[in-house]
Structures are given as structure tokens and as C-alpha cells.
C-alpha atoms as a PDB file:
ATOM      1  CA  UNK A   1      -0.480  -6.752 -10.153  1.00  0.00           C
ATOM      2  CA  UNK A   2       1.481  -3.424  -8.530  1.00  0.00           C
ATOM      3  CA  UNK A   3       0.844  -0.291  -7.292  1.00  0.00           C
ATOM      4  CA  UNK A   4       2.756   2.690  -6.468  1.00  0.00           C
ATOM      5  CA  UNK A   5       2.657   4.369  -3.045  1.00  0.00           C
ATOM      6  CA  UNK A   6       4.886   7.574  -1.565  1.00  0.00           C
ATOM      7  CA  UNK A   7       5.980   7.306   1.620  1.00  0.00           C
ATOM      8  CA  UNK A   8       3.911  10.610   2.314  1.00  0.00           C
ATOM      9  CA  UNK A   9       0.645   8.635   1.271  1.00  0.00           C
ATOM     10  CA  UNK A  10       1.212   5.646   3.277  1.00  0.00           C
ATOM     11  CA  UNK A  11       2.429   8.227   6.859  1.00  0.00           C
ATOM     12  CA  UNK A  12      -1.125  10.186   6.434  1.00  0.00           C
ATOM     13  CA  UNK A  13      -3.121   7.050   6.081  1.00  0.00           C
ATOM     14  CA  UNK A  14      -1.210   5.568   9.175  1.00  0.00           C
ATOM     15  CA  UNK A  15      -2.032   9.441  10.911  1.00  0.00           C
ATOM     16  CA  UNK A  16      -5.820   9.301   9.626  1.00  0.00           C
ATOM     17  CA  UNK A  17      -6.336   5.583  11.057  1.00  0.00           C
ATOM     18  CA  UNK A  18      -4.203   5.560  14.403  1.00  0.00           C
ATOM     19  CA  UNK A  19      -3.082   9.446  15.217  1.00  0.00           C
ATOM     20  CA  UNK A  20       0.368   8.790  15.285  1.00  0.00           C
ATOM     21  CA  UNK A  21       2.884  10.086  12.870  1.00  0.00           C
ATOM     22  CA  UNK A  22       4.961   7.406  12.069  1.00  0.00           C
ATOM     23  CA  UNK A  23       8.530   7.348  10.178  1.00  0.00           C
ATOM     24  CA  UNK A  24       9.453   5.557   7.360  1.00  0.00           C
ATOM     25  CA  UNK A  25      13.696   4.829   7.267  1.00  0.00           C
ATOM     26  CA  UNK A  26      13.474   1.065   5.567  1.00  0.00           C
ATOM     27  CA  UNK A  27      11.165  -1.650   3.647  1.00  0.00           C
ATOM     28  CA  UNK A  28      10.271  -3.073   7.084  1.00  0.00           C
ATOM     29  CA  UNK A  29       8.483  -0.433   8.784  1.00  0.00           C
ATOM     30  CA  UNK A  30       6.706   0.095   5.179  1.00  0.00           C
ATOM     31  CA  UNK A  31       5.614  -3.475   5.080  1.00  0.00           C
ATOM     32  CA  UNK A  32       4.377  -2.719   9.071  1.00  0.00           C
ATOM     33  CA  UNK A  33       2.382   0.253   8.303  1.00  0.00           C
ATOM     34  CA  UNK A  34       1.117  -1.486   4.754  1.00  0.00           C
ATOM     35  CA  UNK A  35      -0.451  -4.146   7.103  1.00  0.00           C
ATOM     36  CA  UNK A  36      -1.759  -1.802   9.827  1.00  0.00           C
ATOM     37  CA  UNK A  37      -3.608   0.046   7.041  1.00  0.00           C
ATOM     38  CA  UNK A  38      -5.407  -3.228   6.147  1.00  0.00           C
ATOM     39  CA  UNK A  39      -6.215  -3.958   8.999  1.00  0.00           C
ATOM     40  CA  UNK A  40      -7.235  -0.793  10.255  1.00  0.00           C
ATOM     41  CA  UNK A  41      -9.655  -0.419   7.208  1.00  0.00           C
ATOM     42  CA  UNK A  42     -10.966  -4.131   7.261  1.00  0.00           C
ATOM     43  CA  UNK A  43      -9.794  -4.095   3.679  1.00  0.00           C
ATOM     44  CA  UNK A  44      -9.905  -7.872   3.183  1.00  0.00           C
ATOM     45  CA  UNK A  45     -12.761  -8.682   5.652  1.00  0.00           C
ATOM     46  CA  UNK A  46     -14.699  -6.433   2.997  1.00  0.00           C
ATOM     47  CA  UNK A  47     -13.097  -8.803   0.301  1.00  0.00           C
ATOM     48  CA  UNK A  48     -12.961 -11.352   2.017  1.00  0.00           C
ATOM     49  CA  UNK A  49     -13.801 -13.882  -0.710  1.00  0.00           C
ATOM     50  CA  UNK A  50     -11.010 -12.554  -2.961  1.00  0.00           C
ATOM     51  CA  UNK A  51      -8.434 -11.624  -0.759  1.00  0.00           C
ATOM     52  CA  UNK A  52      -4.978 -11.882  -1.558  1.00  0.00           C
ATOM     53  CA  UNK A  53      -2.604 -14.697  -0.717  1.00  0.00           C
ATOM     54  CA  UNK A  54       0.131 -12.203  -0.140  1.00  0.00           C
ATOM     55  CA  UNK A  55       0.908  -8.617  -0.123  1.00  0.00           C
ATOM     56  CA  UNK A  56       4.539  -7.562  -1.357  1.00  0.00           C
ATOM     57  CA  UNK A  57       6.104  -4.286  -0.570  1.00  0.00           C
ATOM     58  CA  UNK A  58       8.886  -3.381  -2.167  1.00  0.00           C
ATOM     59  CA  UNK A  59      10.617   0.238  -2.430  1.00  0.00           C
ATOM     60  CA  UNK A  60      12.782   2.831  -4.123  1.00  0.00           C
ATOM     61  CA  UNK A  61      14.266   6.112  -4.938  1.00  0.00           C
ATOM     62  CA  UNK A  62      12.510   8.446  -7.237  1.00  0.00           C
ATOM     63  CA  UNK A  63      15.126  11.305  -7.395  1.00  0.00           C
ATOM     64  CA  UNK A  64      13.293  14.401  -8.493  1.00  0.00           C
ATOM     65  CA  UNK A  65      16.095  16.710  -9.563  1.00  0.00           C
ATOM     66  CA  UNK A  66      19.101  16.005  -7.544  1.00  0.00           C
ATOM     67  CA  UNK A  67      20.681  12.890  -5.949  1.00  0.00           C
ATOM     68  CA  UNK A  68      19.330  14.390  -2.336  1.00  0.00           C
ATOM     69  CA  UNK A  69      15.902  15.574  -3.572  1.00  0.00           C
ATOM     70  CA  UNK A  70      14.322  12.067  -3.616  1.00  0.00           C
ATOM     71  CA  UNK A  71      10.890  10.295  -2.619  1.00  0.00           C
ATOM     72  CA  UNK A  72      10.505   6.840  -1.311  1.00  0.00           C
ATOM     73  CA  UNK A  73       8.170   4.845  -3.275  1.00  0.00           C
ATOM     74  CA  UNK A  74       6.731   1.818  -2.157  1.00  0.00           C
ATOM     75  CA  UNK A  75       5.408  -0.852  -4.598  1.00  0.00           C
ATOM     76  CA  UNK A  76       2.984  -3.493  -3.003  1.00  0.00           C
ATOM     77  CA  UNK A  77       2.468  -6.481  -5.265  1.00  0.00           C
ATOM     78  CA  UNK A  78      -1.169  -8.082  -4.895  1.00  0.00           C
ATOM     79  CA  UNK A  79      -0.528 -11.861  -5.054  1.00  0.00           C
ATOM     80  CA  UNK A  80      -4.121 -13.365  -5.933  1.00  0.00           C
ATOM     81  CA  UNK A  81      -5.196 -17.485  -6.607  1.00  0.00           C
ATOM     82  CA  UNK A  82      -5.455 -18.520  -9.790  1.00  0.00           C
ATOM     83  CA  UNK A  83      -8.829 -18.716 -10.087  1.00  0.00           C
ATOM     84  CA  UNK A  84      -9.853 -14.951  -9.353  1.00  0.00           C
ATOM     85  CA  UNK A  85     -10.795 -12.656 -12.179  1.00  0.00           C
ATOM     86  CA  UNK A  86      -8.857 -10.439 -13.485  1.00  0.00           C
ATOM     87  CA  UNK A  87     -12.165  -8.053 -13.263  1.00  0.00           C
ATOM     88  CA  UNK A  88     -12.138  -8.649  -9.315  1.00  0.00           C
ATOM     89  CA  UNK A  89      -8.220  -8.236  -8.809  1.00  0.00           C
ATOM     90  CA  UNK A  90      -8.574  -4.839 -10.613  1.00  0.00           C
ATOM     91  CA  UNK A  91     -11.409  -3.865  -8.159  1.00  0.00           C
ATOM     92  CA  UNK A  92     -10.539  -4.690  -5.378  1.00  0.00           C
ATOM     93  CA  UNK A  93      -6.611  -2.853  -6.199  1.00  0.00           C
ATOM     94  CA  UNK A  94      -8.589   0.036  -7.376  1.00  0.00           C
ATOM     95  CA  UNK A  95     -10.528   0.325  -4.237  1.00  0.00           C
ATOM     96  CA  UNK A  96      -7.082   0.470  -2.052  1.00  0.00           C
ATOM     97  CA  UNK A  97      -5.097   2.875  -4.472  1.00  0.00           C
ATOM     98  CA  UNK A  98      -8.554   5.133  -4.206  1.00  0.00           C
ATOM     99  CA  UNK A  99      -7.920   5.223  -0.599  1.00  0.00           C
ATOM    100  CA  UNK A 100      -4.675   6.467  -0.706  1.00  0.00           C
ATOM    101  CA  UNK A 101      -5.337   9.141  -3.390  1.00  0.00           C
ATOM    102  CA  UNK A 102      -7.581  10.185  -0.819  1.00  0.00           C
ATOM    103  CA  UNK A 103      -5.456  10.507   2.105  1.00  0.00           C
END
């Protein structure tokens, strides 16, 4: 399963957790901040009996009206066993993408 996350979402959580303002230029420092948020939130030691094999972030351009008015949208793909529910996979997604609307 994927979800969606602006750049701006993921820079305020980052600012809300740590206090620093951090700057997003490539996939890498995405993928850095993606995992500071979970760890800064204990987001799998809350889950931990369903947590994720593997988070993947992957990005790109959402050009609002013009090819230089553009947002950078991260997708992070939730990588689960086999065995876990689709029930619990939507949860515990839900419960991160919350977070970030809240940001």
C-alpha cells in the first residue's frame, strides 16, 4: 500500500519533532527525514507486532499550473508480511497519514 506526502508535510513534521528546518533537494534526504519521523514518533515500537518489513519512498513533480510552479510529492510504500491483515495494514497507514494531516 502507498501514500502521498508534500514535501511541506514531511519539513513541519521534521520542525515539530527536532526544531530544525530541514531542506528537501532529492529522494535521499526524503527517505532520511521519512525515517527520523518514525523514529522520532516510536511509530513501529507502537506497532510493533505489525510493523513493516520496509518503507519505500519514492517522489515526483506535481506541476500546479506551470512547469516552475511545482510540489514535490513523496510516495512511501508500506511493505508488510504476508500474513498481516489487510484490516491492520490500513490502520496502522491511517494512523501515520493522520499524523501528517496534522502537521
Amino acid at each position: 500500500m502507498k501514500i502521498k506526502v508534500e514535501s511541506e508535510k514531511i519539513i513541519k513534521a521534521v520542525k515539530k519533532l527536532d526544531g530544525i528546518e530541514i531542506v528537501l533537494e532529492n529522494l535521499d534526504d526524503a527517505k532520511e527525514a521519512i525515517n527520523l519521523i518514525l523514529l522520532r514518533t516510536g511509530f513501529f515500537e507502537k506497532h510493533n507486532d505489525v510493523e513493516p518489513k520496509e518503507v519505500r519512498v519514492s517522489s515526483y513533480q506535481k506541476y500546479e499550473t506551470t512547469t516552475v510552479d511545482y510540489k514535490m510529492i513523496f510516495l512511501l510504500e508500506f511493505i508488510f508480511e504476508d500474513d498481516v491483515s489487510i484490516d491492520t495494514k490500513v490502520a496502522v497507514i491511517k494512523e501515520l497519514q493522520d499524523f501528517f494531516s496534522k502537521v
